[in-house]
PDB file of N, CA and C in Angstrom:
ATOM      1  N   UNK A   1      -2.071  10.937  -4.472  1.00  0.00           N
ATOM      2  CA  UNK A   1      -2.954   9.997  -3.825  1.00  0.00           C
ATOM      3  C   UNK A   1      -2.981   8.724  -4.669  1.00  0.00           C
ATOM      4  N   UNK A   2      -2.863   7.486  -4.037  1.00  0.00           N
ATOM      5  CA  UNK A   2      -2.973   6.225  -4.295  1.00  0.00           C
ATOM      6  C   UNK A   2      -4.174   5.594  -4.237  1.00  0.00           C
ATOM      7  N   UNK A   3      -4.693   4.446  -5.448  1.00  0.00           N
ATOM      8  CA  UNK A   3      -5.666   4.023  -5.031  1.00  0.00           C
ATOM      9  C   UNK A   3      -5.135   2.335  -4.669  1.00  0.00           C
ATOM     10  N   UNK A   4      -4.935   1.704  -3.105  1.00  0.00           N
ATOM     11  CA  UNK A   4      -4.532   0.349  -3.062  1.00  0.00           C
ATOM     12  C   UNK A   4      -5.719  -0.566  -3.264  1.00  0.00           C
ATOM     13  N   UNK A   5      -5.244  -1.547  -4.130  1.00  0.00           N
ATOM     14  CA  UNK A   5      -5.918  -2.810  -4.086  1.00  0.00           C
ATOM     15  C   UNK A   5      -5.076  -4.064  -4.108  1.00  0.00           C
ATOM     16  N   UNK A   6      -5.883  -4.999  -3.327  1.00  0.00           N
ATOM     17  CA  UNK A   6      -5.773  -6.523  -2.566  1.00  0.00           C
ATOM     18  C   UNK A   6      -6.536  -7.252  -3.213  1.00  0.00           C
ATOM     19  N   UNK A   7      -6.393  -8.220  -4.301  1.00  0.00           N
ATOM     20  CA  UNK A   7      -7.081  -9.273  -4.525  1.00  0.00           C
ATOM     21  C   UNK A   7      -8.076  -8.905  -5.631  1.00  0.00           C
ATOM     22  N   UNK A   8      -8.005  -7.807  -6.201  1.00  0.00           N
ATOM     23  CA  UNK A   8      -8.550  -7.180  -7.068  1.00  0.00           C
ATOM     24  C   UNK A   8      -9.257  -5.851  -6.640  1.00  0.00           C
ATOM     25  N   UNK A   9      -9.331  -5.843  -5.138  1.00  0.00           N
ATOM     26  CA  UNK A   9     -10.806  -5.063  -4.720  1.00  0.00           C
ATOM     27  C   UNK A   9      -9.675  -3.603  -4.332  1.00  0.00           C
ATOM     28  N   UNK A  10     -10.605  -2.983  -4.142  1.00  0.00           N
ATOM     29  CA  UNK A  10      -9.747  -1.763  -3.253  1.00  0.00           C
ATOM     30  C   UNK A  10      -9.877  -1.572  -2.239  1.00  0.00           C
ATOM     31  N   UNK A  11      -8.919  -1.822  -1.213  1.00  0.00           N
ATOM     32  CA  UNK A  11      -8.634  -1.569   0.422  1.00  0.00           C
ATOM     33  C   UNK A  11      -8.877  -0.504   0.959  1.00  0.00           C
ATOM     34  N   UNK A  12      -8.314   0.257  -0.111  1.00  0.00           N
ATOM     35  CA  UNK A  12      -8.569   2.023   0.837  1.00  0.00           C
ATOM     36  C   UNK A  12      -7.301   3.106  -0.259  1.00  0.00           C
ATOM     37  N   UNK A  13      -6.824   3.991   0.165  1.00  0.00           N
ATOM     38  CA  UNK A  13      -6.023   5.245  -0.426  1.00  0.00           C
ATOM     39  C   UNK A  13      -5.190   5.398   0.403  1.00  0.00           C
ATOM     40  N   UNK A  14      -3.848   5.543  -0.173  1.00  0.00           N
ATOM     41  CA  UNK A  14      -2.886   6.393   0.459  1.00  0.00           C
ATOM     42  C   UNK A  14      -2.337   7.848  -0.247  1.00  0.00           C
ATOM     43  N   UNK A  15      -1.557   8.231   0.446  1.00  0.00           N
ATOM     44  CA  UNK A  15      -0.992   9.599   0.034  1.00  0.00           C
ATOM     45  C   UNK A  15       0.574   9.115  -0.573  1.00  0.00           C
ATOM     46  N   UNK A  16       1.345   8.467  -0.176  1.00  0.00           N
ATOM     47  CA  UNK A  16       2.442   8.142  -1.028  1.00  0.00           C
ATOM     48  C   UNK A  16       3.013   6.373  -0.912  1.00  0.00           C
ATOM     49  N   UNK A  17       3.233   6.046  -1.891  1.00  0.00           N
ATOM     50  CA  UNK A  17       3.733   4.538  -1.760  1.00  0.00           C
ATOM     51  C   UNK A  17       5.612   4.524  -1.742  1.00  0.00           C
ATOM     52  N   UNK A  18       5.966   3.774  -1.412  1.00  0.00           N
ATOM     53  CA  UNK A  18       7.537   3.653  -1.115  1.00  0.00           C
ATOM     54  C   UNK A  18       7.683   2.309  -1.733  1.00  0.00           C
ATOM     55  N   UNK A  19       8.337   2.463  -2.908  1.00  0.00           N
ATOM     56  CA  UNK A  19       8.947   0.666  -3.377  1.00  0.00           C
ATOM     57  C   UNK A  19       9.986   0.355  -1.947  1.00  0.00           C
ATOM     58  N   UNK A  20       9.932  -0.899  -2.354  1.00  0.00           N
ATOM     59  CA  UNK A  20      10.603  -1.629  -1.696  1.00  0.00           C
ATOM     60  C   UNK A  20      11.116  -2.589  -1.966  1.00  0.00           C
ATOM     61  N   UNK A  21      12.812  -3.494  -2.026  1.00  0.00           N
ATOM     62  CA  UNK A  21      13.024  -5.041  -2.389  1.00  0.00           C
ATOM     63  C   UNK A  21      13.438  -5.943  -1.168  1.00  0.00           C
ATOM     64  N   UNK A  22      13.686  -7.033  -0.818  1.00  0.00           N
ATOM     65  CA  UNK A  22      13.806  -7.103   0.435  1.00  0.00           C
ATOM     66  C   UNK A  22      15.626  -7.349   0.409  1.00  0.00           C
ATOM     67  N   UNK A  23      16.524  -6.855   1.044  1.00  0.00           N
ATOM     68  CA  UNK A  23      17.644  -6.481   0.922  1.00  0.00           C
ATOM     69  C   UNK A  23      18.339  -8.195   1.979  1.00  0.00           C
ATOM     70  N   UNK A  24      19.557  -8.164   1.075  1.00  0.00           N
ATOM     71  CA  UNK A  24      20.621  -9.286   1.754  1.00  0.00           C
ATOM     72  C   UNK A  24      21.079  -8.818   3.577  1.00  0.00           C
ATOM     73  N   UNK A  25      20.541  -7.868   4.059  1.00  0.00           N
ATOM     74  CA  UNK A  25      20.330  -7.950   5.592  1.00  0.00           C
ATOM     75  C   UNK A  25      19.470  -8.282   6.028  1.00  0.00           C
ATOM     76  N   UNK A  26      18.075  -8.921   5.288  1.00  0.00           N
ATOM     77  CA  UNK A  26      17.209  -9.057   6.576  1.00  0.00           C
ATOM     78  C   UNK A  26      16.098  -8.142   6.297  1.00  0.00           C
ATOM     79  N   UNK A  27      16.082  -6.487   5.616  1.00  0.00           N
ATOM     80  CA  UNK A  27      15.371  -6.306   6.073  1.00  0.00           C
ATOM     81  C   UNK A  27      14.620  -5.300   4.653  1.00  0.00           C
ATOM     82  N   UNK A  28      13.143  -4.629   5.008  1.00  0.00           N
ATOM     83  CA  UNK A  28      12.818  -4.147   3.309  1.00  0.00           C
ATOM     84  C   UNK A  28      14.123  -2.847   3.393  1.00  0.00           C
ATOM     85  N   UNK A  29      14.192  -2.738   2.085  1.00  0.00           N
ATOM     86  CA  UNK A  29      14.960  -1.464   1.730  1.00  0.00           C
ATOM     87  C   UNK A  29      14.357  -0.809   0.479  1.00  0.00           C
ATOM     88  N   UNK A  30      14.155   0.628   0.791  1.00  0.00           N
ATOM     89  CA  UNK A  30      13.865   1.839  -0.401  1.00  0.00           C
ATOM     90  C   UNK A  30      14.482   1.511  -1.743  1.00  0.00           C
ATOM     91  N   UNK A  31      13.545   1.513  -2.929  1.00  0.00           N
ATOM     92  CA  UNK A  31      14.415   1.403  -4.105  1.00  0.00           C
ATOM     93  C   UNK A  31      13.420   2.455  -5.330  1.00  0.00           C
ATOM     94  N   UNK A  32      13.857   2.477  -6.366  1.00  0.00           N
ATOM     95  CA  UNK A  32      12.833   2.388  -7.107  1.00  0.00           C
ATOM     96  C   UNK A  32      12.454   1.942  -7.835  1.00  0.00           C
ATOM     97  N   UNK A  33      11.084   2.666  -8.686  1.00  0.00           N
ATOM     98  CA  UNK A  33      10.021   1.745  -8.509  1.00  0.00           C
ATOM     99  C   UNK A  33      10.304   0.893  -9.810  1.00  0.00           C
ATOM    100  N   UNK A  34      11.402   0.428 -10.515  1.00  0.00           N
ATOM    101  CA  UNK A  34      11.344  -0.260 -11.500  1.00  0.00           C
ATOM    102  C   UNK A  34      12.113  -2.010 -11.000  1.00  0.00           C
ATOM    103  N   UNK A  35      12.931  -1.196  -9.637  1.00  0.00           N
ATOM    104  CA  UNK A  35      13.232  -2.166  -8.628  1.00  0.00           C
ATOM    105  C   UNK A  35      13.029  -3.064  -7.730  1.00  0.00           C
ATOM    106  N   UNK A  36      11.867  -2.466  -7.725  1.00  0.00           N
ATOM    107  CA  UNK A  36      10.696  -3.080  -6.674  1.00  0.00           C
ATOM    108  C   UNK A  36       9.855  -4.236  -6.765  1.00  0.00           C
ATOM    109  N   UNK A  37      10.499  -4.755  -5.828  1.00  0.00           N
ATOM    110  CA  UNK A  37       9.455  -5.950  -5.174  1.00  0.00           C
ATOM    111  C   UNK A  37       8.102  -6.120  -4.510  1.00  0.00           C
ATOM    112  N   UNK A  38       8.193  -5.032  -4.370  1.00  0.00           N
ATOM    113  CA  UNK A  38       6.639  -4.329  -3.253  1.00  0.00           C
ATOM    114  C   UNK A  38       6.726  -2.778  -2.831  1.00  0.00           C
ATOM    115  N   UNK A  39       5.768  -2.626  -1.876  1.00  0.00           N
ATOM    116  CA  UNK A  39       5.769  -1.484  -1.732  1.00  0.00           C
ATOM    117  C   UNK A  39       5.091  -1.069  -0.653  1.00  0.00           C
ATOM    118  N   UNK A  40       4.829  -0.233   0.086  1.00  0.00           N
ATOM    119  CA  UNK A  40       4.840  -0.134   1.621  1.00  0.00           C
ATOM    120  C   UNK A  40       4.090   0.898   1.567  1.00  0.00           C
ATOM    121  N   UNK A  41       3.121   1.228   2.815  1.00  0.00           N
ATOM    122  CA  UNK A  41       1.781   2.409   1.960  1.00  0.00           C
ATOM    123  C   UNK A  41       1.360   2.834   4.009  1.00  0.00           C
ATOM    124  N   UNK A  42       0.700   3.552   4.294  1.00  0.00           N
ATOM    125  CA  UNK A  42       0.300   3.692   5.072  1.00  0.00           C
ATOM    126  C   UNK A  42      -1.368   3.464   5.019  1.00  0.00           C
ATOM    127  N   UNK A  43      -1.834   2.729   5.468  1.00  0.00           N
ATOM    128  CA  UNK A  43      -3.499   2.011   5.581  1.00  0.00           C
ATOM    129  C   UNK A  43      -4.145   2.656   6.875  1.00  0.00           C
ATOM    130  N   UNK A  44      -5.425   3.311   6.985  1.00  0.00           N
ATOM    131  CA  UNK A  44      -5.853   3.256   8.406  1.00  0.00           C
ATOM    132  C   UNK A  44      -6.664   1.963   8.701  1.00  0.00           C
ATOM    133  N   UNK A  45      -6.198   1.782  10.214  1.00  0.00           N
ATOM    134  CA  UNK A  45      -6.838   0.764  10.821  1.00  0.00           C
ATOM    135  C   UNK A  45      -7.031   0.635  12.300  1.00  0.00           C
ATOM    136  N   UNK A  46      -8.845   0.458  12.671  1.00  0.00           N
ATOM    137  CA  UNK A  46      -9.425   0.625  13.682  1.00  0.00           C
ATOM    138  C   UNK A  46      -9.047  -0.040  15.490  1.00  0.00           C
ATOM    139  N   UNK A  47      -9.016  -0.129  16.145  1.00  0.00           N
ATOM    140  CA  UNK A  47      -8.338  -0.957  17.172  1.00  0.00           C
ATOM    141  C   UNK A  47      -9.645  -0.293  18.118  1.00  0.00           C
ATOM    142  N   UNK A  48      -9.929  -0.989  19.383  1.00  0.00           N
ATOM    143  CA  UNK A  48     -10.117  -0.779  20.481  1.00  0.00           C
ATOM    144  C   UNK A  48      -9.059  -0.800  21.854  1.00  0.00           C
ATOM    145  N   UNK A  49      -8.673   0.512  22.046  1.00  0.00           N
ATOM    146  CA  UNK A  49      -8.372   0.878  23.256  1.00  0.00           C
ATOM    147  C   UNK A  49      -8.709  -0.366  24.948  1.00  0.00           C
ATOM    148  N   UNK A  50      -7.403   0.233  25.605  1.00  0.00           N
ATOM    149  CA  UNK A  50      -7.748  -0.307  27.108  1.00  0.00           C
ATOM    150  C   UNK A  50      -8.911  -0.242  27.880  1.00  0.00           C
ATOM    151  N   UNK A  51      -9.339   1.586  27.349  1.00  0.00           N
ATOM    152  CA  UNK A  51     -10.531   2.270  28.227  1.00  0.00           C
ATOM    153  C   UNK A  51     -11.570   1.565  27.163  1.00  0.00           C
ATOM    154  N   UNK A  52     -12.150   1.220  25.908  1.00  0.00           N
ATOM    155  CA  UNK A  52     -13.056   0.739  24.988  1.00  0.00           C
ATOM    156  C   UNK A  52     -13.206   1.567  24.226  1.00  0.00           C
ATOM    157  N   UNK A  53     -12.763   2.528  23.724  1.00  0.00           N
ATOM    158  CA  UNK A  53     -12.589   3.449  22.575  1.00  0.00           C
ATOM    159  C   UNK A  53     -11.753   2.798  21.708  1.00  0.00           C
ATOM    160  N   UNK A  54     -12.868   3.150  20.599  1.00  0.00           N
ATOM    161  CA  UNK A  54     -12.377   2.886  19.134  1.00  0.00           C
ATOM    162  C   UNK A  54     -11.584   3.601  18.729  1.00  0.00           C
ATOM    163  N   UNK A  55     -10.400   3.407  18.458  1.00  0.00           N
ATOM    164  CA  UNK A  55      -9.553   4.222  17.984  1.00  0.00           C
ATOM    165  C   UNK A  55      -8.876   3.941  16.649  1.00  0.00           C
ATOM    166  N   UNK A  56      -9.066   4.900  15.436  1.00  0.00           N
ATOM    167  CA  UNK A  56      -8.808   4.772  14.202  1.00  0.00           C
ATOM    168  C   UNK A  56      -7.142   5.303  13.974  1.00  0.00           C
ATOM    169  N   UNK A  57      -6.104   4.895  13.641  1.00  0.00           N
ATOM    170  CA  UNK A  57      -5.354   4.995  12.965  1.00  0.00           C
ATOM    171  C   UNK A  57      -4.326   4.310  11.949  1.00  0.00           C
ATOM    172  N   UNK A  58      -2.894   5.248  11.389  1.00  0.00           N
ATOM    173  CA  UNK A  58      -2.631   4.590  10.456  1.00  0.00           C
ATOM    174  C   UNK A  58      -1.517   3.939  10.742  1.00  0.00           C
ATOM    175  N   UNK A  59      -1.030   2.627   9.817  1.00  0.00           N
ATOM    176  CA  UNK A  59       0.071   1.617   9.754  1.00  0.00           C
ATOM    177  C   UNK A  59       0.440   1.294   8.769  1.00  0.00           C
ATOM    178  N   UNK A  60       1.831   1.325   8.998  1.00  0.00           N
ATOM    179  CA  UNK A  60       2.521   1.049   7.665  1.00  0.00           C
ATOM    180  C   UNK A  60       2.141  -0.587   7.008  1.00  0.00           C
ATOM    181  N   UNK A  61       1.844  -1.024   6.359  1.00  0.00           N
ATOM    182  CA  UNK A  61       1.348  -2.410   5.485  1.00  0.00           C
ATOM    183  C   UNK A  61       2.571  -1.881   3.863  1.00  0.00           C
ATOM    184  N   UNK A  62       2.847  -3.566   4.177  1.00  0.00           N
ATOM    185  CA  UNK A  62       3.353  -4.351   3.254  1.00  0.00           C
ATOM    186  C   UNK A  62       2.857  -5.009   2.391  1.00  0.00           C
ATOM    187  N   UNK A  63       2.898  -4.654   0.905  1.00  0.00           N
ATOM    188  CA  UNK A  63       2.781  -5.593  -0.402  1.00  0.00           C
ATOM    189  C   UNK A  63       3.613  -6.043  -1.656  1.00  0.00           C
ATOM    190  N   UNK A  64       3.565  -7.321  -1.628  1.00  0.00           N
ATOM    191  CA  UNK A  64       4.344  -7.857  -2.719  1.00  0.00           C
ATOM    192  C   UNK A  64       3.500  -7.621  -4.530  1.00  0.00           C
ATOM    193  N   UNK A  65       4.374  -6.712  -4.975  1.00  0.00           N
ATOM    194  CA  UNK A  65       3.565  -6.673  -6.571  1.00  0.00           C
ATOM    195  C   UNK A  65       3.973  -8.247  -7.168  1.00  0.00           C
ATOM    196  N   UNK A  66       2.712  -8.366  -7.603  1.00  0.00           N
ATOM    197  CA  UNK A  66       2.110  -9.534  -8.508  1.00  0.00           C
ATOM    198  C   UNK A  66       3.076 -10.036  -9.292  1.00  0.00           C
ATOM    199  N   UNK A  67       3.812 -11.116  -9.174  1.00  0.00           N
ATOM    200  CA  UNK A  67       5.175 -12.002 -10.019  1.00  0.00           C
ATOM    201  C   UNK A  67       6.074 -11.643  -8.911  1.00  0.00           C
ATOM    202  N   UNK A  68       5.994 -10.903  -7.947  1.00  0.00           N
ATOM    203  CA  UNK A  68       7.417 -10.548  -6.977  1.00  0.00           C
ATOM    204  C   UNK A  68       7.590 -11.722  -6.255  1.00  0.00           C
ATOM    205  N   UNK A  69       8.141 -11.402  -5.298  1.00  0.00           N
ATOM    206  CA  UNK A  69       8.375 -12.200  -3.743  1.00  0.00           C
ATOM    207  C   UNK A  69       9.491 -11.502  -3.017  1.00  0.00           C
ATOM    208  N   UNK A  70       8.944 -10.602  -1.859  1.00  0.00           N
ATOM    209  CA  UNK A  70       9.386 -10.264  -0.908  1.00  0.00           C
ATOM    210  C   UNK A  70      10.209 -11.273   0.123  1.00  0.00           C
ATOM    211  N   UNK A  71       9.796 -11.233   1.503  1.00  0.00           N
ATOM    212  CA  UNK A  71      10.137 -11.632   2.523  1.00  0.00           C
ATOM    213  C   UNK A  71       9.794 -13.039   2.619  1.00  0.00           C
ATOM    214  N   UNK A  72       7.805 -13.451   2.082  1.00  0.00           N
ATOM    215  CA  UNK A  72       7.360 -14.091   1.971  1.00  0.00           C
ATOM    216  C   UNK A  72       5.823 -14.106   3.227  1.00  0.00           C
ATOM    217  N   UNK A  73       4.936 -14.432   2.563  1.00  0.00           N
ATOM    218  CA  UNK A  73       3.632 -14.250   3.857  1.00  0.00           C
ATOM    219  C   UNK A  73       3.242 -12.282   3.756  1.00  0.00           C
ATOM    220  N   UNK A  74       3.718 -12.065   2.668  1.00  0.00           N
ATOM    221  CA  UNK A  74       3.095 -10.086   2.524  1.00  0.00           C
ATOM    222  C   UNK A  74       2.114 -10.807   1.427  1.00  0.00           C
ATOM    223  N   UNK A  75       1.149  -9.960   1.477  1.00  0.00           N
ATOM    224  CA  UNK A  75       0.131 -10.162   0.546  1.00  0.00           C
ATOM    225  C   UNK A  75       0.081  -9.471  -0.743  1.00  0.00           C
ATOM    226  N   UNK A  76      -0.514 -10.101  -1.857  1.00  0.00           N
ATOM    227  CA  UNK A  76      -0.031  -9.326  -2.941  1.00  0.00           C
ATOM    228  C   UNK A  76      -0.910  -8.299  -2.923  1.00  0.00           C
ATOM    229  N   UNK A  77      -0.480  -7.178  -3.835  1.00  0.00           N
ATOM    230  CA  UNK A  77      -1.279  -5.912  -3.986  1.00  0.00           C
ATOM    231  C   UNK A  77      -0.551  -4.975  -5.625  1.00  0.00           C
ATOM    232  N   UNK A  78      -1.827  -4.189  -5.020  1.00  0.00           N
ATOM    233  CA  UNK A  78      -1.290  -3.554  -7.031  1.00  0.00           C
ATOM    234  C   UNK A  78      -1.608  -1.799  -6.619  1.00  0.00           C
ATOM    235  N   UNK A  79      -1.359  -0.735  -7.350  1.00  0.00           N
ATOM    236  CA  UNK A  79      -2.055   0.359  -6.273  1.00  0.00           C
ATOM    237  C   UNK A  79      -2.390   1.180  -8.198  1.00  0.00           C
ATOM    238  N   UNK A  80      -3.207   2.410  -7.895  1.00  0.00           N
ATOM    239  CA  UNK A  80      -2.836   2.910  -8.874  1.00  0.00           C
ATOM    240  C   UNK A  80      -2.656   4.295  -8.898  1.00  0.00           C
ATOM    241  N   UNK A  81      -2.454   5.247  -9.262  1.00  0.00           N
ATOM    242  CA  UNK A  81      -2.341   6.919  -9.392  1.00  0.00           C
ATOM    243  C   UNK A  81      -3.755   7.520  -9.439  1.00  0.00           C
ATOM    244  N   UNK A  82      -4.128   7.691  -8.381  1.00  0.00           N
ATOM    245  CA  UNK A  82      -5.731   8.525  -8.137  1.00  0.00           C
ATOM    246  C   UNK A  82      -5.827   9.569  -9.080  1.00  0.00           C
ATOM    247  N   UNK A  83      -6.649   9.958  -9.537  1.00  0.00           N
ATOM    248  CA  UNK A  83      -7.387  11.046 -10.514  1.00  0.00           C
ATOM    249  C   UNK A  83      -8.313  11.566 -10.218  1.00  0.00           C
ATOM    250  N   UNK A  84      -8.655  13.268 -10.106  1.00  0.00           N
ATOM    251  CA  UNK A  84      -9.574  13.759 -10.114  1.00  0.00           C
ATOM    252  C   UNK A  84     -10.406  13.969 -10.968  1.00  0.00           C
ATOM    253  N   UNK A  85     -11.503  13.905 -11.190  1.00  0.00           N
ATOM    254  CA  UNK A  85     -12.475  14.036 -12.524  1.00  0.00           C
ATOM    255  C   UNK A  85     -12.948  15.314 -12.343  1.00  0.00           C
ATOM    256  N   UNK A  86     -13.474  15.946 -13.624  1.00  0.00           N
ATOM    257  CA  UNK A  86     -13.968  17.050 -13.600  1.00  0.00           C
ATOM    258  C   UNK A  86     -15.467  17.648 -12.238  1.00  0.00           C
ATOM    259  N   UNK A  87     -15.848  16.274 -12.443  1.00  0.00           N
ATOM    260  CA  UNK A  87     -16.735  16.697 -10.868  1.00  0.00           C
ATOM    261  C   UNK A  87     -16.597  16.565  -9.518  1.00  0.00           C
ATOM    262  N   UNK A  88     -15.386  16.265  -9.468  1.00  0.00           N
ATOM    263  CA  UNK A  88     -14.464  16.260  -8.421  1.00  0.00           C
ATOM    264  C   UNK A  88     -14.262  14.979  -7.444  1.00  0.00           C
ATOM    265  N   UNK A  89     -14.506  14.027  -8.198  1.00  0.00           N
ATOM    266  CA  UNK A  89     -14.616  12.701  -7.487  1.00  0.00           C
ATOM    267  C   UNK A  89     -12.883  11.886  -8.096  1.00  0.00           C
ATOM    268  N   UNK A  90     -12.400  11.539  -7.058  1.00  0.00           N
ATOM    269  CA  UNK A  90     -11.793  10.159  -7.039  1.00  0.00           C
ATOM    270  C   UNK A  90     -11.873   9.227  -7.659  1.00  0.00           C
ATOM    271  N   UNK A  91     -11.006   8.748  -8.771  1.00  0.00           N
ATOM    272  CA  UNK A  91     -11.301   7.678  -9.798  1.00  0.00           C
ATOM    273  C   UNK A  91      -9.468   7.667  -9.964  1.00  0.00           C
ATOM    274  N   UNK A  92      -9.385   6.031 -10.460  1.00  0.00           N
ATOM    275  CA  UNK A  92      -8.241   5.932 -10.700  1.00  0.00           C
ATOM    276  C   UNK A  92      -7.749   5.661 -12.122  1.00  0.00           C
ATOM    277  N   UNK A  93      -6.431   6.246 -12.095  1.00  0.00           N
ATOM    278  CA  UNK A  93      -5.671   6.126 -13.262  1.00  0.00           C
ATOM    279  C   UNK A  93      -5.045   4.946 -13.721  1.00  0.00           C
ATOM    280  N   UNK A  94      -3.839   4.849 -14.471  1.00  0.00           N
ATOM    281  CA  UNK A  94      -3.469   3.609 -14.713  1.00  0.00           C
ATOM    282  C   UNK A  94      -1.955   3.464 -13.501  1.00  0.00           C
ATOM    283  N   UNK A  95      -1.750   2.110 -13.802  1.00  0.00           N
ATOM    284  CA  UNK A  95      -0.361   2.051 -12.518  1.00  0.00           C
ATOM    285  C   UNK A  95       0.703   3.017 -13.387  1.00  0.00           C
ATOM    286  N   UNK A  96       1.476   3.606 -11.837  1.00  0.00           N
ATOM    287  CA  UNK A  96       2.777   4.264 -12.069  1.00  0.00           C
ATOM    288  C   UNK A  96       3.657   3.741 -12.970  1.00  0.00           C
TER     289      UNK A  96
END
């Protein structure tokens, strides 16, 4: 588990991050993570439906780590390695 943050704050958690650099076709490509330009995470996010139901799910989101540059217009982000504490709460570690 990931803890993502945007701008210092934290956005939310994922379950796995995927580096990414942006490749001479056009488009992101898998690398690792010492390779990486960013990194690609799955975020949930809320929408309203045709019928008016709120409907919660997840999307892949794009971030450029801090000194990178991707594609250009991805927002920067930083994530870190979630930790369980002895009382069983969620706290984060240091980056990967």
């Amino acid at each position: 588990m990931y803890n993502i943050f945007k701008d210092s704050a934290e956005i939310g958690t994922a379950d796995t991050v995927v580096h990414i650099f942006y490749g001479g076709n056009g488009a992101y490509q898998e690398c690792e993570a010492e390779d990486a330009q960013g990194f690609c995470v799955k975020l949930p996010y809320t929408y309203t439906d045709d019928n008016g139901n709120e409907i919660t799910d997840l999307m892949d989101t794009v971030f450029c780590l801090p000194g990178k540059k991707l594609k250009g217009g991805e927002p920067e982000g930083e994530y870190t390695v979630a930790s369980w504490g002895a009382d069983g709460i969620m706290g984060a570690a240091a980056n990967e």
